[in-house]
Protein backbone atom coordinates (compact mmCIF):
# COMPACT_ATOMS: atom_id res chain seq x y z
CA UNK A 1 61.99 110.17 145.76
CA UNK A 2 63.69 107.71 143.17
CA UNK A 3 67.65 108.28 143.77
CA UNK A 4 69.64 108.69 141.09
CA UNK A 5 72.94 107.43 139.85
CA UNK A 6 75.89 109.90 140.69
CA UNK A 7 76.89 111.69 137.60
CA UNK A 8 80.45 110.75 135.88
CA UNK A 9 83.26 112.24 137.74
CA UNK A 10 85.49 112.51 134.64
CA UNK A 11 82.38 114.79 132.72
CA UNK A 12 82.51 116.89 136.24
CA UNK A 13 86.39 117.29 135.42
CA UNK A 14 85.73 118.33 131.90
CA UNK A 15 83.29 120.78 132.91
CA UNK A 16 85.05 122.65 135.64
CA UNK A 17 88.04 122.68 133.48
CA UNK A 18 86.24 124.21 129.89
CA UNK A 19 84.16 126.59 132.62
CA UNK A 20 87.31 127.73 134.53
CA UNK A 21 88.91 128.80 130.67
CA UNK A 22 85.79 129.09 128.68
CA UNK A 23 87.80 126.79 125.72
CA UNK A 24 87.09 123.44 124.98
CA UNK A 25 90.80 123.26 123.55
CA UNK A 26 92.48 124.73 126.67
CA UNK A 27 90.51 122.54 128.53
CA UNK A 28 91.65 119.57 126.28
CA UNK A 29 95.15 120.92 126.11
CA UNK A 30 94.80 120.73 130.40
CA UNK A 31 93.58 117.22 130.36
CA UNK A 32 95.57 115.74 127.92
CA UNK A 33 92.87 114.74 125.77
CA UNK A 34 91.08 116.29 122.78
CA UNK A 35 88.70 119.11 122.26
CA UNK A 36 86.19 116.68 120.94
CA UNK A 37 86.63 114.66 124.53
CA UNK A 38 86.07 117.08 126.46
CA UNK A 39 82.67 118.44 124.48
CA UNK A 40 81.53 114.83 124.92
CA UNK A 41 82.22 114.62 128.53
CA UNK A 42 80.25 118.05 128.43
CA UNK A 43 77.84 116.74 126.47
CA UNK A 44 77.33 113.75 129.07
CA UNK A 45 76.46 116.06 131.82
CA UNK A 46 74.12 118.26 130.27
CA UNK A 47 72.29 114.95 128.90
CA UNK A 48 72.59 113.59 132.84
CA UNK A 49 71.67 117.42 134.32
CA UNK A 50 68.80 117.59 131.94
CA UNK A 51 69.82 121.52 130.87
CA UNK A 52 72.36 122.99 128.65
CA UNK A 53 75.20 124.38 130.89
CA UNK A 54 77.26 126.23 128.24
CA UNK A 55 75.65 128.61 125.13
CA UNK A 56 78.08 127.66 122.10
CA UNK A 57 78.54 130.36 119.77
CA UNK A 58 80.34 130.28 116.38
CA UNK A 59 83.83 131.10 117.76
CA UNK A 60 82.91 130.83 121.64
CA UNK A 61 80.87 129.19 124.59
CA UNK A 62 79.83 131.04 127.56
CA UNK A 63 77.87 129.57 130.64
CA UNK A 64 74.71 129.90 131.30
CA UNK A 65 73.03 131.00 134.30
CA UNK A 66 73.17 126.81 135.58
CA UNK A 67 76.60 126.57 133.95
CA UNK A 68 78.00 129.33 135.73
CA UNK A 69 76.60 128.09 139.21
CA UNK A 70 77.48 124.58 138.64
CA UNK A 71 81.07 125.53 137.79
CA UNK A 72 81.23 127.67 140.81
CA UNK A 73 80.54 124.90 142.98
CA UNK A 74 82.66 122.81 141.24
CA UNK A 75 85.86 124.77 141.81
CA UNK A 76 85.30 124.58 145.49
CA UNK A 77 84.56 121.28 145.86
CA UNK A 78 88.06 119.95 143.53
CA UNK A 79 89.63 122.60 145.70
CA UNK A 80 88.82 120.88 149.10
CA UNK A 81 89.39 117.49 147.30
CA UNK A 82 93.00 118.63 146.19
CA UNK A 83 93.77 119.48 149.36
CA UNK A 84 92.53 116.70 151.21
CA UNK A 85 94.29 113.96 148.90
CA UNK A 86 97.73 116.31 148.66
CA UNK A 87 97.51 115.50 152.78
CA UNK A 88 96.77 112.20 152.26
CA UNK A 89 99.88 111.70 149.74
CA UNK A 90 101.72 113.63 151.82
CA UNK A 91 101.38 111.03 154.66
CA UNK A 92 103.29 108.35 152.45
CA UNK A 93 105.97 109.16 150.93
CA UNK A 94 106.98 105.81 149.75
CA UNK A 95 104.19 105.43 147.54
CA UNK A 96 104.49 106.97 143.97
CA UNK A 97 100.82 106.95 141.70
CA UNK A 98 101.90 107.07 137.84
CA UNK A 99 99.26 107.87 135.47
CA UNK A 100 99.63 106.42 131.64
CA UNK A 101 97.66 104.82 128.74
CA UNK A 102 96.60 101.18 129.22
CA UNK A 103 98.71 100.43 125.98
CA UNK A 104 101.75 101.67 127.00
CA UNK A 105 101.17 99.82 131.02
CA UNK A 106 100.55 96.86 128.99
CA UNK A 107 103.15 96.52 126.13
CA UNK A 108 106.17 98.74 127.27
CA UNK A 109 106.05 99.64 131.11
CA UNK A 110 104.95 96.15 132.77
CA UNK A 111 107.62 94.16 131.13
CA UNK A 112 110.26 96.78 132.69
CA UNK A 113 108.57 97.46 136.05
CA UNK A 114 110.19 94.59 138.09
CA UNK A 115 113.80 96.99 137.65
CA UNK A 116 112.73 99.71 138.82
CA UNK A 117 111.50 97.81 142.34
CA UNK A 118 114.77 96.29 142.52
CA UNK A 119 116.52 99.21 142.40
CA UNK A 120 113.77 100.93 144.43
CA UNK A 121 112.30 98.28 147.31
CA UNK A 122 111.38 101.09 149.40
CA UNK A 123 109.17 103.17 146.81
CA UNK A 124 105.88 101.81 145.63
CA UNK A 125 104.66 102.55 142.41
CA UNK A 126 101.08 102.36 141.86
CA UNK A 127 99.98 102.55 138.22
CA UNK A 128 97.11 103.84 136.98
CA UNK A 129 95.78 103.20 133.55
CA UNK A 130 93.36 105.43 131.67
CA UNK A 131 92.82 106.70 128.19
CA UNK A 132 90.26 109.24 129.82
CA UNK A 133 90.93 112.64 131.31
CA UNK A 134 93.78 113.04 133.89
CA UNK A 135 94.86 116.34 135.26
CA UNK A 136 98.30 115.76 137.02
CA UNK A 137 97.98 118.52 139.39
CA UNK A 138 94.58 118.02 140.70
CA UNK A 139 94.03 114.25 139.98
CA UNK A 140 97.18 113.36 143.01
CA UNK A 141 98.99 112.10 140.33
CA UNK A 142 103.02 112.29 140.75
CA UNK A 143 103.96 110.85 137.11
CA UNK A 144 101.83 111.14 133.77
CA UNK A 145 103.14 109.21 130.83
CA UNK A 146 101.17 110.50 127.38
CA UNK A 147 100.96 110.27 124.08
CA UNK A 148 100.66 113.55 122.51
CA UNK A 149 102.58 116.71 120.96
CA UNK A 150 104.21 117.78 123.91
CA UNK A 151 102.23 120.65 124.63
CA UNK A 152 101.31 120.65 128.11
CA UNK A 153 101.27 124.54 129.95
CA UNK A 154 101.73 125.04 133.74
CA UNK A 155 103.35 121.46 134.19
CA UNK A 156 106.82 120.00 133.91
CA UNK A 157 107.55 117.94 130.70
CA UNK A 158 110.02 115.55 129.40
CA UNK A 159 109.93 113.86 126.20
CA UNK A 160 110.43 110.28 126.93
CA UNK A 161 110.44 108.92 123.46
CA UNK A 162 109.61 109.15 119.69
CA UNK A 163 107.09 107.19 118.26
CA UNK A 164 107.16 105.99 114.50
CA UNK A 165 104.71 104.32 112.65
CA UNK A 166 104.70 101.10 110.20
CA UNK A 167 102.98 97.99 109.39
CA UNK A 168 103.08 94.85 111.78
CA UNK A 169 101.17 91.20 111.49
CA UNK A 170 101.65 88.26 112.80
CA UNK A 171 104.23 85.88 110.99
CA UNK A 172 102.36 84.16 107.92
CA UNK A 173 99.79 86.92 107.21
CA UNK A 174 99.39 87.14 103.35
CA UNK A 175 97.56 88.94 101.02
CA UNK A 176 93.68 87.99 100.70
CA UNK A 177 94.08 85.82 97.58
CA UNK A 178 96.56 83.86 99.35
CA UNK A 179 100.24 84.94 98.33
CA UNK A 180 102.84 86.32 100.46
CA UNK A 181 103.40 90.33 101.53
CA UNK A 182 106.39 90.60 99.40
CA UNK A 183 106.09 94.90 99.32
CA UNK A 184 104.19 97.62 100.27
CA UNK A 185 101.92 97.30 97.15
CA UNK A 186 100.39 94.30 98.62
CA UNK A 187 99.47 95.70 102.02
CA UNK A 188 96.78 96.71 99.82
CA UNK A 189 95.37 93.52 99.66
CA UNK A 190 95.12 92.95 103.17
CA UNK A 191 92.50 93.52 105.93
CA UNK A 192 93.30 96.92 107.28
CA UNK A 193 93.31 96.99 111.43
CA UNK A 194 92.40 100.52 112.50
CA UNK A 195 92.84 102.17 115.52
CA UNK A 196 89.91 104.63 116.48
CA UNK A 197 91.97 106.32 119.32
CA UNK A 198 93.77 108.38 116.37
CA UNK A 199 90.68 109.46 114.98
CA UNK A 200 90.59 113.31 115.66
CA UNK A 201 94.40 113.63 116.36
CA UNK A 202 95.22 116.14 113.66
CA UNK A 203 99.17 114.78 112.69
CA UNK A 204 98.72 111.31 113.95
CA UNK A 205 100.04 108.69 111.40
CA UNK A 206 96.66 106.30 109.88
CA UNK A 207 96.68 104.06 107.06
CA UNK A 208 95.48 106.97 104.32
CA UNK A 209 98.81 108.92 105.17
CA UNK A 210 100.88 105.63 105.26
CA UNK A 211 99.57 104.35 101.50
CA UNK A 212 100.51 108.07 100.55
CA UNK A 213 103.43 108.03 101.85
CA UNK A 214 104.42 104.33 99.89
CA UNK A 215 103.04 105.77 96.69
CA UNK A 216 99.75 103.54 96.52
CA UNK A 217 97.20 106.46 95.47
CA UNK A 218 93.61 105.80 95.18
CA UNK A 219 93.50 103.25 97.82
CA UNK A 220 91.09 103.31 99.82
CA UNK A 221 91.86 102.26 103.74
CA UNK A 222 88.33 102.43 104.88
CA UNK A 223 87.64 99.08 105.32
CA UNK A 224 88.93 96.70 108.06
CA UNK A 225 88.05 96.20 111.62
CA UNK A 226 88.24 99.12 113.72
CA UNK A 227 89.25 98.66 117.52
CA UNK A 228 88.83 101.51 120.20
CA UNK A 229 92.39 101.62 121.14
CA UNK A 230 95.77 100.88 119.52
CA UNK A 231 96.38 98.15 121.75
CA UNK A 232 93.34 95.84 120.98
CA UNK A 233 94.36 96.91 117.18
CA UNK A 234 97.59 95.10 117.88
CA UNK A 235 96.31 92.33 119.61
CA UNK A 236 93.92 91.80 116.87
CA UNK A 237 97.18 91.94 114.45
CA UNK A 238 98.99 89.25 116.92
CA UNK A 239 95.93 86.96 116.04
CA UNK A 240 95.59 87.19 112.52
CA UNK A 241 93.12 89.55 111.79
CA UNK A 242 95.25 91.77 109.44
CA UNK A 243 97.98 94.24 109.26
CA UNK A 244 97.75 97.23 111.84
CA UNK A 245 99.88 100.33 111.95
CA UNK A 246 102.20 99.66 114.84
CA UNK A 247 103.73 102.22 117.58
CA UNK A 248 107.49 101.53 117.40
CA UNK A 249 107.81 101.20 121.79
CA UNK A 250 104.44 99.48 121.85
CA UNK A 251 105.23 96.38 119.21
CA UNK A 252 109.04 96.46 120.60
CA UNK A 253 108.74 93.17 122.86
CA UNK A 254 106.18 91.53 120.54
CA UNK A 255 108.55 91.70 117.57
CA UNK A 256 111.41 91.01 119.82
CA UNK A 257 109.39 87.68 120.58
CA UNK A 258 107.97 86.74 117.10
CA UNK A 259 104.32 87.75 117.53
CA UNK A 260 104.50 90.18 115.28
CA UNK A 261 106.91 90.89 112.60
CA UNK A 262 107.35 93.77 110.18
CA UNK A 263 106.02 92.41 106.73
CA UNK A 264 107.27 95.23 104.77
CA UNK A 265 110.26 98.21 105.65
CA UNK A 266 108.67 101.92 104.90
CA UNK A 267 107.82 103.68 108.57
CA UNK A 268 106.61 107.00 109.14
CA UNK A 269 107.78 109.46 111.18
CA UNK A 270 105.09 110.44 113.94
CA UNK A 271 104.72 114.39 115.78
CA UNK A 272 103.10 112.68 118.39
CA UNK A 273 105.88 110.82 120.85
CA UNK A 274 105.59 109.49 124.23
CA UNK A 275 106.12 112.37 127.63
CA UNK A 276 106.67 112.33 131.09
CA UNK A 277 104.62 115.10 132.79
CA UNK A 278 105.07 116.37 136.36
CA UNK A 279 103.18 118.72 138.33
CA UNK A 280 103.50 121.95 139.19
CA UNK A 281 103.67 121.53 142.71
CA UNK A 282 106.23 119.02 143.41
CA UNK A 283 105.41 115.93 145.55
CA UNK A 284 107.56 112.96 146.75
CA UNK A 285 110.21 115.18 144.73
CA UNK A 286 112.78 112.36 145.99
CA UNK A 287 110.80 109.45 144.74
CA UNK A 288 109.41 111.25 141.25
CA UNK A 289 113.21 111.87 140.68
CA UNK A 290 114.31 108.51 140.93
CA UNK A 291 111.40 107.20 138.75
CA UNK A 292 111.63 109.70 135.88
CA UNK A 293 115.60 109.09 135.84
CA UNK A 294 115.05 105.45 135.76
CA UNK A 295 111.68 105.37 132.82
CA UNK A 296 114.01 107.39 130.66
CA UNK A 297 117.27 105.63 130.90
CA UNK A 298 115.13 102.51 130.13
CA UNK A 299 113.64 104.22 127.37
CA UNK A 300 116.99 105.73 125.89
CA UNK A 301 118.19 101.48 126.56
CA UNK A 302 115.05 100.79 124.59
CA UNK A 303 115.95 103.12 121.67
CA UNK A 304 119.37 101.93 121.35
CA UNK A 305 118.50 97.86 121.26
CA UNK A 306 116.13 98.79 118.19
């Protein structure tokens, strides 16, 4: 018999979750992601199964007779997995595993990071970077940084800072025919950088809400390169490629250092901010205290040097 490939653990996740509620959006709303995430994930394992594990209705989904004994199994197996890595973690507590976007690892915690070990030698922080699924309870994780609305049931949430929205470059972009951004009006005549991460975030600031916002109706911001996360649209920005819609803590160090510059003043104010999210169960209570008391004075430092 041919073997095959083990199916994706984070479309197991996403099942067992929408089974265990029978909602794509409470399963979303557990996971930290989006409805439409989780139905792909979904999607992924039926497609990997070979047979339709949920029967999607007009306002509903229930399982079907393989849904129902997949999920089944499911639940026990996480179960005996949660337990066996909440011993494990138990075993060390020195060691602190903190959960967050690649982005925000990349352009606002790394930089900082260093601080927090030399006020901390003896706790080690392991970070762990994903724009997927992550359940904070059930995934071992002690810390969760995300970008979101704040609406996280069963789990302990902080907001850790607000997020607004406006146009970055690097220094010497200009307009396509060769003169200088000299106000919003000519973003218009600039390659637009988009960010497909925001796509399907109901509230979350894009380029149509921005020209709105600046008065410039029946522009169209279709066009322009689109990159899979907002930190490649950056980094495409820091090179040249255009103007990109900045997060305020995520282009903080590269303006601070002249990568990127602000070619024009109008922001927009964003729902979405940045959390801290805790489990339920408290572990390393000692060691998640000292690092969510340290991320947000940095971040409330952060806020007041902008």
């Amino acid at each position: 018999m041919k073997p095959r490939h083990a199916p994706p653990l984070t479309a197991l996740r996403a099942f067992e979750a929408a089974a265990r509620s029978l909602s794509f959006q409470k399963a979303a709303t557990q996971l930290f992601v989006t409805p439409a995430a989780v139905s792909h994930q979904v999607k992924r394992l039926e497609a990997y199964l070979g047979t339709e594990l949920f029967e999607r209705g007009h306002r509903a989904v229930t399982l079907t007779p393989q849904g129902a004994a997949l999920a089944a199994s499911l639940t026990e197996i996480f179960g005996m997995l949660d337990l066996a890595l909440d011993r494990s973690a138990s075993a060390e507590p020195g060691h602190l595993r903190v959960s967050t976007l690649e982005s925000f690892a990349a352009k606002w915690l790394a930089p900082r990071l260093h601080r927090f070990h030399e006020a901390h030698p003896d706790i080690h922080v392991r970070v762990l970077t994903s724009d997927q699924l992550v359940d904070v309870d059930q995934d071992n994780v002690d810390v969760a940084i995300r970008y979101g609305l704040g609406t996280y049931p069963g789990v302990q949430v902080e907001k850790l800072m607000d997020a607004p929205v406006f146009p970055v470059c690097a220094p010497g972009t200009s307009r396509k025919d060769g003169k200088p951004i000299a106000s919003p009006a000519d973003i218009a005549h600039v390659a637009f950088i988009h960010d497909q991460s925001a796509e399907g975030r109901p509230g979350v600031p894009d380029w149509a809400a921005w020209l709105r916002a600046v008065g410039l109706h029946g522009v169209s911001a279709d066009a322009g390169p689109v990159f899979p996360s907002i930190y490649l649209a950056q980094e495409a920005a820091i090179h040249g490629h255009g103007v990109a819609l900045g997060l305020a803590p995520l282009v903080e160090e590269d303006l601070r250092r002249g990568r990127l510059v602000r070619p024009v003043d109008p922001h927009l104010p964003n729902a979405y901010a940045f959390w801290t999210i805790r489990p339920s169960k408290g572990r390393h209570q000692a060691a998640t205290d000292a690092f969510c008391n340290w991320i947000h004075a940095e971040a409330s430092s952060s806020l007041r040097g902008s």
